[in-house]
PDB file of N, CA and C in Angstrom:
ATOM      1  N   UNK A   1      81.873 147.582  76.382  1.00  0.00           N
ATOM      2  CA  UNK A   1      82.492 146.867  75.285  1.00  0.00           C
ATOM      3  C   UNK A   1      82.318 147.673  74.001  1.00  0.00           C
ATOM      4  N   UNK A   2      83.243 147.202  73.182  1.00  0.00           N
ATOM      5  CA  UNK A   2      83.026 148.053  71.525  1.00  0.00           C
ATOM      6  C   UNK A   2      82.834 146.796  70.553  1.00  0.00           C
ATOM      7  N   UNK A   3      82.342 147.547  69.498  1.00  0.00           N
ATOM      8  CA  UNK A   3      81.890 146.328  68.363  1.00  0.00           C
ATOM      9  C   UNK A   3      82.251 147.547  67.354  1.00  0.00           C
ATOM     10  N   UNK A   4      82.527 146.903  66.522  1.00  0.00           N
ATOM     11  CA  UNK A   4      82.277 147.410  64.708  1.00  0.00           C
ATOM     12  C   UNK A   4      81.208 146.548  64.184  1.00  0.00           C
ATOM     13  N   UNK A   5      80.593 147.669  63.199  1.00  0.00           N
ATOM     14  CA  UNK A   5      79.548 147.531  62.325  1.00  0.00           C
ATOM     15  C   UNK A   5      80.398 147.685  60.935  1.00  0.00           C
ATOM     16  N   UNK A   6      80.273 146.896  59.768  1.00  0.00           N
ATOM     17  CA  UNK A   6      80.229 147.378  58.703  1.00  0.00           C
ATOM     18  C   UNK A   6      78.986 147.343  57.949  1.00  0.00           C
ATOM     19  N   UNK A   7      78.346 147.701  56.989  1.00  0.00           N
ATOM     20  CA  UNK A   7      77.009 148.137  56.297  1.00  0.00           C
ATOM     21  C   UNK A   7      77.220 148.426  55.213  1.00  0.00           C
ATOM     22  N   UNK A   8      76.485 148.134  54.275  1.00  0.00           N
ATOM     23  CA  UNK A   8      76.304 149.239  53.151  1.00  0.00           C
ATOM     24  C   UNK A   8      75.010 149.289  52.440  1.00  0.00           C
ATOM     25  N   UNK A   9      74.737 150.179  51.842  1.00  0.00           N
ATOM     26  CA  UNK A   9      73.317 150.568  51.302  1.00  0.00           C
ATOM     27  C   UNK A   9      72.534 149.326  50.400  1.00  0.00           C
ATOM     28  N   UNK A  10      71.545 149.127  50.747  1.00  0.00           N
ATOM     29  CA  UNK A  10      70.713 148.010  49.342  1.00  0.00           C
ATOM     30  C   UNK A  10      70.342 148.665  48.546  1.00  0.00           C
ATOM     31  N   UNK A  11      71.371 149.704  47.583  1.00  0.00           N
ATOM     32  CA  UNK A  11      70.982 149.911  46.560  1.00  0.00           C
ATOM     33  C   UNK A  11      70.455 149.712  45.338  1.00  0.00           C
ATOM     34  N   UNK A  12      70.614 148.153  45.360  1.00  0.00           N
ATOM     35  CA  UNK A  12      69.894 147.519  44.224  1.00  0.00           C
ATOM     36  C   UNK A  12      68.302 147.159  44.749  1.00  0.00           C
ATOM     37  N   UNK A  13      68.006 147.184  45.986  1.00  0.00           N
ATOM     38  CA  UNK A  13      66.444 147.406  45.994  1.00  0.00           C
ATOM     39  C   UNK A  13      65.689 148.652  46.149  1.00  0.00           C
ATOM     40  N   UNK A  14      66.644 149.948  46.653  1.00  0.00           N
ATOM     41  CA  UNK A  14      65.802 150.878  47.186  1.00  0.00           C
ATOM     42  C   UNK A  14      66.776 152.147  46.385  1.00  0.00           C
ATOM     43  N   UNK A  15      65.670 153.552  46.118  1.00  0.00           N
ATOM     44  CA  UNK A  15      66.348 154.085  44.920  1.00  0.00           C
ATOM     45  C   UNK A  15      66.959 155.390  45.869  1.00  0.00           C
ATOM     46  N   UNK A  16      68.037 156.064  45.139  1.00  0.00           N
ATOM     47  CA  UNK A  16      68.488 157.019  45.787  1.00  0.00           C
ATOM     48  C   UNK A  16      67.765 158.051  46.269  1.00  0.00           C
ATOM     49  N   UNK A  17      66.167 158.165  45.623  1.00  0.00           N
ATOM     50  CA  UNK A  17      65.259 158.658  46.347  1.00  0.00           C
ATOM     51  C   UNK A  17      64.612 158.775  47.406  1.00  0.00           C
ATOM     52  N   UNK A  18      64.595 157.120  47.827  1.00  0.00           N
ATOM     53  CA  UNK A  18      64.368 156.230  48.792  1.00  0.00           C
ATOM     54  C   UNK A  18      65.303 156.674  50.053  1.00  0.00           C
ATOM     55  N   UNK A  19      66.504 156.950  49.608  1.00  0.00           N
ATOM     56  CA  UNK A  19      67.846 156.919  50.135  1.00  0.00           C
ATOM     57  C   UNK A  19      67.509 158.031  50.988  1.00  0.00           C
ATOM     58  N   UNK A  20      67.371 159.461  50.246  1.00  0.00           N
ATOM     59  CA  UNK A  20      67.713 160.916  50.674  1.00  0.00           C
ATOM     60  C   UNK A  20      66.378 160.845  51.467  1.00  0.00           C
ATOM     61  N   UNK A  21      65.188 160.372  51.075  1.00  0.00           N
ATOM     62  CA  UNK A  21      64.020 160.583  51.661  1.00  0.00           C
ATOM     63  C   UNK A  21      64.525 160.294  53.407  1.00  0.00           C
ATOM     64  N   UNK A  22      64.964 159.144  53.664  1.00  0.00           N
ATOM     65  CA  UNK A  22      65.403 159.214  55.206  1.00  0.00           C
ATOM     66  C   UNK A  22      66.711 160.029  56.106  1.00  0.00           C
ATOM     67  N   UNK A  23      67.848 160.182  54.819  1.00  0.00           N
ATOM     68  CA  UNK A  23      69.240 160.860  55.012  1.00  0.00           C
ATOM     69  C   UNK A  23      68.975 161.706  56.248  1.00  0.00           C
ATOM     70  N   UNK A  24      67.826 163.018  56.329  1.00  0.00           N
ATOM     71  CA  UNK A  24      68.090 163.667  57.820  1.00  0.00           C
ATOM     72  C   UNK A  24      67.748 163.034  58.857  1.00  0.00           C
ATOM     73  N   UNK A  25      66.739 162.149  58.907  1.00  0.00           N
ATOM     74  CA  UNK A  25      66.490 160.838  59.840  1.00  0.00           C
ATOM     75  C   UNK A  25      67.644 160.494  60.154  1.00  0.00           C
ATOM     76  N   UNK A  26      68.226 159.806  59.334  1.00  0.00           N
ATOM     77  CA  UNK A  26      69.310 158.792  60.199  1.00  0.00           C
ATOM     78  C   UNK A  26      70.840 159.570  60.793  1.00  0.00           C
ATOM     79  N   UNK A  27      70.979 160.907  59.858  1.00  0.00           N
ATOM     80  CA  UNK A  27      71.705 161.982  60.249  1.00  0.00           C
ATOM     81  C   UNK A  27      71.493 162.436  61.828  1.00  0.00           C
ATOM     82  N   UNK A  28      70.307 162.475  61.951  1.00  0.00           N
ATOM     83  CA  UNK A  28      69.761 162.772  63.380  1.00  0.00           C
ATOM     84  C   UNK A  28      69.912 162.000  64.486  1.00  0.00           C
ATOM     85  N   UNK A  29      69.492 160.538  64.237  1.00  0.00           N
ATOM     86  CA  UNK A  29      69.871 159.369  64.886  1.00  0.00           C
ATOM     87  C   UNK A  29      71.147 159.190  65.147  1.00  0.00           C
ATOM     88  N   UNK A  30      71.754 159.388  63.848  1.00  0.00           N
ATOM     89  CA  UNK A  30      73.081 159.106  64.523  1.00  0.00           C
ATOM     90  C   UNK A  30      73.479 160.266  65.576  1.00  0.00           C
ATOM     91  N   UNK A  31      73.733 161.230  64.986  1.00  0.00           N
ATOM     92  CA  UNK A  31      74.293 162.534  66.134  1.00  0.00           C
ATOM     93  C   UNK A  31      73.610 162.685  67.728  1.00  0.00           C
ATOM     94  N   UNK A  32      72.421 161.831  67.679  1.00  0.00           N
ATOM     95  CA  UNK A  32      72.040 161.585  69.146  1.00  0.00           C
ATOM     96  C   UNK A  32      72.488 160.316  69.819  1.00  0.00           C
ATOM     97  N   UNK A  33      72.674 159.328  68.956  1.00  0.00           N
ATOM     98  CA  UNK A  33      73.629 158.446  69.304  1.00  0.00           C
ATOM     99  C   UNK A  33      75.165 158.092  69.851  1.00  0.00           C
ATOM    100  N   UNK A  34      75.375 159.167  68.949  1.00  0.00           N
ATOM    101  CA  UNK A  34      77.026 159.712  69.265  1.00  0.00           C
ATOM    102  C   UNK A  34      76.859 161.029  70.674  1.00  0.00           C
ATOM    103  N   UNK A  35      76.163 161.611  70.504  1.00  0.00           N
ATOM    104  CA  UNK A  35      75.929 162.633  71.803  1.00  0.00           C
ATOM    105  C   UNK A  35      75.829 161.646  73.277  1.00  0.00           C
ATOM    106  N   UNK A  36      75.023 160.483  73.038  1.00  0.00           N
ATOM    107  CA  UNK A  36      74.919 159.442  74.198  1.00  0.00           C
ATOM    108  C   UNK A  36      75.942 159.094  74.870  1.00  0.00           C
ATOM    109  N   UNK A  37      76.461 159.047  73.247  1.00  0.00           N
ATOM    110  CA  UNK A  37      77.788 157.662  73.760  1.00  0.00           C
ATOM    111  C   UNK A  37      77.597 156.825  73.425  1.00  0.00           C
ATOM    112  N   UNK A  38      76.831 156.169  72.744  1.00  0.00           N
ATOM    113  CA  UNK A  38      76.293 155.319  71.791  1.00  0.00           C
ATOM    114  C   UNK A  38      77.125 154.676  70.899  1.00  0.00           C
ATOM    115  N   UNK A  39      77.275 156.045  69.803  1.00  0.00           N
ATOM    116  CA  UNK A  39      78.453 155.885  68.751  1.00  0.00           C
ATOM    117  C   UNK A  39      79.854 156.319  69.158  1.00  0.00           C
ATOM    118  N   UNK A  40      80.922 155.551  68.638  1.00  0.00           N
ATOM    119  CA  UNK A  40      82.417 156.287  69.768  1.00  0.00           C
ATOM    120  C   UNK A  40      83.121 156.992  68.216  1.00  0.00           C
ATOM    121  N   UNK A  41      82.348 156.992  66.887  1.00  0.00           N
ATOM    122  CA  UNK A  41      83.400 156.658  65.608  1.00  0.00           C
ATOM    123  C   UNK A  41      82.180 156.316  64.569  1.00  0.00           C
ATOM    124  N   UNK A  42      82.299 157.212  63.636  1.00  0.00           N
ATOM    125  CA  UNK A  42      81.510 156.846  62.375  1.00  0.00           C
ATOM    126  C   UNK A  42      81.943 156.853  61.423  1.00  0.00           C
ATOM    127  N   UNK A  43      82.121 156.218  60.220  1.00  0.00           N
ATOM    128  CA  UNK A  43      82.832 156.807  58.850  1.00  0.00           C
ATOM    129  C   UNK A  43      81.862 156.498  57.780  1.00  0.00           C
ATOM    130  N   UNK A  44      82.303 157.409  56.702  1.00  0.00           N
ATOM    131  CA  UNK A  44      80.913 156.619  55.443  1.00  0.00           C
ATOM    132  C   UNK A  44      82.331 156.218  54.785  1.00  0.00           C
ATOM    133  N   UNK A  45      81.824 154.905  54.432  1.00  0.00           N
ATOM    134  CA  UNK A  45      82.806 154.240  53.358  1.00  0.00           C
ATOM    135  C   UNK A  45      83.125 155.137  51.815  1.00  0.00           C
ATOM    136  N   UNK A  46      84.733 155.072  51.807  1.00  0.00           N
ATOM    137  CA  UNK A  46      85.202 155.192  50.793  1.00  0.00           C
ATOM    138  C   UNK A  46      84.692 154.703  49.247  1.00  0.00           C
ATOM    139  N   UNK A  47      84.515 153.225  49.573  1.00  0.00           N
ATOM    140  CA  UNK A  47      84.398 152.813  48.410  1.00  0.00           C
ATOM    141  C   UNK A  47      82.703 152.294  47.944  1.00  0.00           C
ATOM    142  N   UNK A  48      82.088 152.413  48.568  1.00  0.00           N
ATOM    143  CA  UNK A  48      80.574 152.479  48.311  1.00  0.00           C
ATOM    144  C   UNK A  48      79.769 153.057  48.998  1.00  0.00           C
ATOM    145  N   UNK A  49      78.214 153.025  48.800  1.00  0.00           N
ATOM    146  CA  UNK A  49      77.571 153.720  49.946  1.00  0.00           C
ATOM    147  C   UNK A  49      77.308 153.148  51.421  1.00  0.00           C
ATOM    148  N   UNK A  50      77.739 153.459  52.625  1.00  0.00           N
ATOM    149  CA  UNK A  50      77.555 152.469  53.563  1.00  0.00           C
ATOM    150  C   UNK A  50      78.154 153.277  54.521  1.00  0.00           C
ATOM    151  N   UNK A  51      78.584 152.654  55.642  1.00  0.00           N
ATOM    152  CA  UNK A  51      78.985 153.100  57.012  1.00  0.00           C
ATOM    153  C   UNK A  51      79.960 151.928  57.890  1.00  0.00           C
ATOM    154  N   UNK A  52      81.158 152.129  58.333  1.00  0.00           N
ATOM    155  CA  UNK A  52      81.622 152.137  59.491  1.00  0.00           C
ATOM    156  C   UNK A  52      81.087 152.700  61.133  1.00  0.00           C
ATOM    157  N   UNK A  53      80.953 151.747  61.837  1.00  0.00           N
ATOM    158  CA  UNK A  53      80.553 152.584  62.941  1.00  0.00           C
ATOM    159  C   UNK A  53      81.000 151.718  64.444  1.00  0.00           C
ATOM    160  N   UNK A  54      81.755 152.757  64.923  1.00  0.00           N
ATOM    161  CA  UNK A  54      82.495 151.984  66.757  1.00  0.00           C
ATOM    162  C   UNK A  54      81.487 152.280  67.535  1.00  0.00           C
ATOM    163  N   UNK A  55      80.698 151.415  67.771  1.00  0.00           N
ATOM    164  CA  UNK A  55      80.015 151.349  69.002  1.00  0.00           C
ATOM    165  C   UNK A  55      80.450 150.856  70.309  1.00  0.00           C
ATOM    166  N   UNK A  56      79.597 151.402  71.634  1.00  0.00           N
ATOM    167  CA  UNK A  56      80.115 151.279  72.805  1.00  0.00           C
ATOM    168  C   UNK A  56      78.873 150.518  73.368  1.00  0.00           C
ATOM    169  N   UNK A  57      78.920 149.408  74.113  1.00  0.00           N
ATOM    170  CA  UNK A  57      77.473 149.237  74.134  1.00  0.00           C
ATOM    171  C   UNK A  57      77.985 148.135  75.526  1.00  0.00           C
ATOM    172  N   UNK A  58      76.802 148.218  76.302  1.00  0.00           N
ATOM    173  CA  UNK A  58      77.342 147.107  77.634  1.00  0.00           C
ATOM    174  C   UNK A  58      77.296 145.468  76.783  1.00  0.00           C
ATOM    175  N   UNK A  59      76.898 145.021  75.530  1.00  0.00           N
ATOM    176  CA  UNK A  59      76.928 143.453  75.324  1.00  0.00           C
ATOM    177  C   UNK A  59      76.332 143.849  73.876  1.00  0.00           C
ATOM    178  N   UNK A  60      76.328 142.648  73.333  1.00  0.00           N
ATOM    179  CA  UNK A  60      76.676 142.928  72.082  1.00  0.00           C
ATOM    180  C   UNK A  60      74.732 142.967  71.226  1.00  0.00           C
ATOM    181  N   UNK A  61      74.196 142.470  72.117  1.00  0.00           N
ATOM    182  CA  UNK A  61      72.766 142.548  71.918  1.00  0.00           C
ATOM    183  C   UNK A  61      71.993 144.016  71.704  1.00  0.00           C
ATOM    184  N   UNK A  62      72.833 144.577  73.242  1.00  0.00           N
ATOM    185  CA  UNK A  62      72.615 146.475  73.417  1.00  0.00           C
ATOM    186  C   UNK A  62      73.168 146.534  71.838  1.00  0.00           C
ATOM    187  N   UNK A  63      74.223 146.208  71.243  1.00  0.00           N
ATOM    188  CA  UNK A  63      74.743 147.333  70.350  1.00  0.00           C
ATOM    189  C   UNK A  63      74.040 146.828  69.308  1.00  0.00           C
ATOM    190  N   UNK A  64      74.100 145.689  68.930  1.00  0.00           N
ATOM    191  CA  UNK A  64      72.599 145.088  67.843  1.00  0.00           C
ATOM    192  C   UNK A  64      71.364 146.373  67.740  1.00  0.00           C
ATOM    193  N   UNK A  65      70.942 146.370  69.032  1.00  0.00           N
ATOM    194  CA  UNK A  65      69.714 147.094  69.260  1.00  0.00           C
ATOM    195  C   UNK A  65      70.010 148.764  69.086  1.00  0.00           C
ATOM    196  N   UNK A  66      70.689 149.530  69.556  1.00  0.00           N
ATOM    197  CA  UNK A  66      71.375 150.482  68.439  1.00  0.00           C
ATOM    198  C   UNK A  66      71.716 150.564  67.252  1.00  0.00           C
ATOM    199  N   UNK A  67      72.364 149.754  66.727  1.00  0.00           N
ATOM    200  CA  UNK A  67      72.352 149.571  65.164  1.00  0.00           C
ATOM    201  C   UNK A  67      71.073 149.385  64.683  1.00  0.00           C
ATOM    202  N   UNK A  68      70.103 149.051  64.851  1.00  0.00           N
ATOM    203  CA  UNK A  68      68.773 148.425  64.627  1.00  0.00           C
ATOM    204  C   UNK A  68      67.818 149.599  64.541  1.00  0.00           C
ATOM    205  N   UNK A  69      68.391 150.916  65.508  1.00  0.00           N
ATOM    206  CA  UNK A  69      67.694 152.077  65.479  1.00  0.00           C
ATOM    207  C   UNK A  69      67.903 153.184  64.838  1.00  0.00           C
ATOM    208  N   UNK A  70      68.750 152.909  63.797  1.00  0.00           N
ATOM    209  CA  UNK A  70      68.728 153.558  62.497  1.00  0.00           C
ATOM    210  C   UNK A  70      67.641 153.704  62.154  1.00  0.00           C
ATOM    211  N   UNK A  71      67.030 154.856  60.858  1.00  0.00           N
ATOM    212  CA  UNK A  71      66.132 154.620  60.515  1.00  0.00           C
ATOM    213  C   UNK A  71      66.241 153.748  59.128  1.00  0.00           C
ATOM    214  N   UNK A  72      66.968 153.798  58.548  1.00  0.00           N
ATOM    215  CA  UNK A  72      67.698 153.057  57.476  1.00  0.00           C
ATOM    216  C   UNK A  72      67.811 151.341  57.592  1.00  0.00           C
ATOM    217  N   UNK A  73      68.490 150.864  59.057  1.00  0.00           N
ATOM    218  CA  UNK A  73      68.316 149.737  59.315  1.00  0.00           C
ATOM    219  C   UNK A  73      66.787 149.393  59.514  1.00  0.00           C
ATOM    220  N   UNK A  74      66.363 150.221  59.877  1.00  0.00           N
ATOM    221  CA  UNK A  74      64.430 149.885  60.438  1.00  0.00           C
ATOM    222  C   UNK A  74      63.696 149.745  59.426  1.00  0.00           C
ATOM    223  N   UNK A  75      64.119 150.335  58.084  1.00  0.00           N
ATOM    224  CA  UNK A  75      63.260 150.408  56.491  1.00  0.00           C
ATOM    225  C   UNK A  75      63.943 149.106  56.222  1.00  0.00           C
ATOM    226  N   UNK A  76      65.175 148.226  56.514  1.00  0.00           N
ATOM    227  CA  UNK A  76      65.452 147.105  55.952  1.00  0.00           C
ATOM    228  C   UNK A  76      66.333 147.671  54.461  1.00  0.00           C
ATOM    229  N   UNK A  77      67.097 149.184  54.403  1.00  0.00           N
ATOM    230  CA  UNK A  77      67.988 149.434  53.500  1.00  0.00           C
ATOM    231  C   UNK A  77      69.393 149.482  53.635  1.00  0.00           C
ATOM    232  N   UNK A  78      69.713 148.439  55.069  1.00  0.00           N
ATOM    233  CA  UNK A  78      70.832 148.546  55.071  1.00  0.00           C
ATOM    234  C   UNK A  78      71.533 147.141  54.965  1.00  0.00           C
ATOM    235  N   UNK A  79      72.598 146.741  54.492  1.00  0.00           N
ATOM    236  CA  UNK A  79      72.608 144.860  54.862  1.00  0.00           C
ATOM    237  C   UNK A  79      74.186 145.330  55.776  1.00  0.00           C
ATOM    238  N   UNK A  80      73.521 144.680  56.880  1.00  0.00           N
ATOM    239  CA  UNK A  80      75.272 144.623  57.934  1.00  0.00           C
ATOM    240  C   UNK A  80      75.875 143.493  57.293  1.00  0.00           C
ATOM    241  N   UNK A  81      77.024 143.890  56.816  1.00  0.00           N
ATOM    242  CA  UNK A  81      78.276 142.913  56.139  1.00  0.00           C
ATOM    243  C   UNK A  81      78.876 142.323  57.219  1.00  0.00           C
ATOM    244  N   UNK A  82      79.173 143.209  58.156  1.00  0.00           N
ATOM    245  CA  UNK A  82      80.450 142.959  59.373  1.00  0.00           C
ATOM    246  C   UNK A  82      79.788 143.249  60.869  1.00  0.00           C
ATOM    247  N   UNK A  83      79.887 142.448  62.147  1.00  0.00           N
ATOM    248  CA  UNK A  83      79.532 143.128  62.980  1.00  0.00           C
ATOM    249  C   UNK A  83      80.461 142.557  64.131  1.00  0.00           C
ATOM    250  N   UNK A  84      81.042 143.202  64.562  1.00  0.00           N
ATOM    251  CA  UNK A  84      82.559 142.394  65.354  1.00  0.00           C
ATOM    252  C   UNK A  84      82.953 143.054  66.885  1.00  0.00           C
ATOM    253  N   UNK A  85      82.854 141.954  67.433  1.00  0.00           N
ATOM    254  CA  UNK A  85      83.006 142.723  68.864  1.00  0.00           C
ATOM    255  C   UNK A  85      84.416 142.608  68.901  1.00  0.00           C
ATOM    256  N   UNK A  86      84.830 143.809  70.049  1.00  0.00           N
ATOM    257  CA  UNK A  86      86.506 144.228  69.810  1.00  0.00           C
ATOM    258  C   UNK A  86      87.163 144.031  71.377  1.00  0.00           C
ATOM    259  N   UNK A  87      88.179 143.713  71.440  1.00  0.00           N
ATOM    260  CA  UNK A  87      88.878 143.606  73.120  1.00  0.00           C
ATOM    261  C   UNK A  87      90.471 145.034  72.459  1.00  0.00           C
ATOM    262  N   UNK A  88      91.052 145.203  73.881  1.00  0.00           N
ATOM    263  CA  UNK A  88      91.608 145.760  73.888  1.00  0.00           C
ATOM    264  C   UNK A  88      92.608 144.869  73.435  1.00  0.00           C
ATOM    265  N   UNK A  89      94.026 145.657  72.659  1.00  0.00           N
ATOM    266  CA  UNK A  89      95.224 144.860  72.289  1.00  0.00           C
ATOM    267  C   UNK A  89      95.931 144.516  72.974  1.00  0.00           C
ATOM    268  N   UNK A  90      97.006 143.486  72.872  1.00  0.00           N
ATOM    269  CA  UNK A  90      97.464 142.968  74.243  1.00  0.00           C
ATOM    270  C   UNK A  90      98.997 143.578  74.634  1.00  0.00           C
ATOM    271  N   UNK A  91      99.338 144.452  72.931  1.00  0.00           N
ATOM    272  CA  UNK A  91     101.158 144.313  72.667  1.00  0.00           C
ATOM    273  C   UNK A  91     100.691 146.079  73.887  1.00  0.00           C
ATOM    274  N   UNK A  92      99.685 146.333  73.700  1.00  0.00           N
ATOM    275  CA  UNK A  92      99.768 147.956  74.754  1.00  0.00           C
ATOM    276  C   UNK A  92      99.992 147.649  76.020  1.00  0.00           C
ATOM    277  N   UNK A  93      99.702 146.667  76.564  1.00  0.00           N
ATOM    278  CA  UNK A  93      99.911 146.533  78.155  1.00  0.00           C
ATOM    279  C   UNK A  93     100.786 146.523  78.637  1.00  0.00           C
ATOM    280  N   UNK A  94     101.259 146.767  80.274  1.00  0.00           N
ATOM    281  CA  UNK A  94     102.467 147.248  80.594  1.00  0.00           C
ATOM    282  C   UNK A  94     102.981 145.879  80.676  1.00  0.00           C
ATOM    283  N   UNK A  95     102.501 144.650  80.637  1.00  0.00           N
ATOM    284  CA  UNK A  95     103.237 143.145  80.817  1.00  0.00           C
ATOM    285  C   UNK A  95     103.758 143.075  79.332  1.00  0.00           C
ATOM    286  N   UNK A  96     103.352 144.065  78.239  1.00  0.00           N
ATOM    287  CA  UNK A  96     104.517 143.688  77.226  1.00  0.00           C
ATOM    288  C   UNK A  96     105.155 144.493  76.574  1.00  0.00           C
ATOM    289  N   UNK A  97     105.685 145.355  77.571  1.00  0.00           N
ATOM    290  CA  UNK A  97     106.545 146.629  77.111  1.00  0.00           C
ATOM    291  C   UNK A  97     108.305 146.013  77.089  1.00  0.00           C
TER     292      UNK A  97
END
């Protein structure tokens, strides 16, 4: 199954110092995450500091628990806004061509 995450930074509690101090941490995490298969899709948001992220996960608990292994989520500097499990669309199937 896939889920979206949306996130963005608690910048009003933790300082951009705070921030960079973990940045290769969670840089790392992620790229072993995504090497797994973990992550299918990452983006850093346009409009603030934060993250998009397509996860692949057998249930939505697994992908909780990935998201959770950030190091960022684990310091409690991240607040998940969005977390949405996804099905395939229906107009692609060959019953509605």
């Amino acid at each position: 199954m896939q889920f979206l995450s949306v996130s963005r930074r608690r910048s009003d509690v933790f300082t951009e110092a705070q921030f960079a101090e973990k940045t290769p941490a969670e840089w790392q995490r992620a790229r072993t995450l995504y090497a797994e298969g973990a992550i299918r899709q990452l983006w850093a948001r346009g409009d603030m500091p934060g993250a998009c992220i397509l996860w692949e996960a057998a249930d939505e608990q697994e992908a909780r628990q990935l998201l959770g292994s950030l190091p960022m989520a684990q310091a409690g500097m991240l607040e998940i806004l969005s977390f949405v499990p996804l099905k395939p669309y229906p107009g692609f199937s060959a019953g509605n061509r």
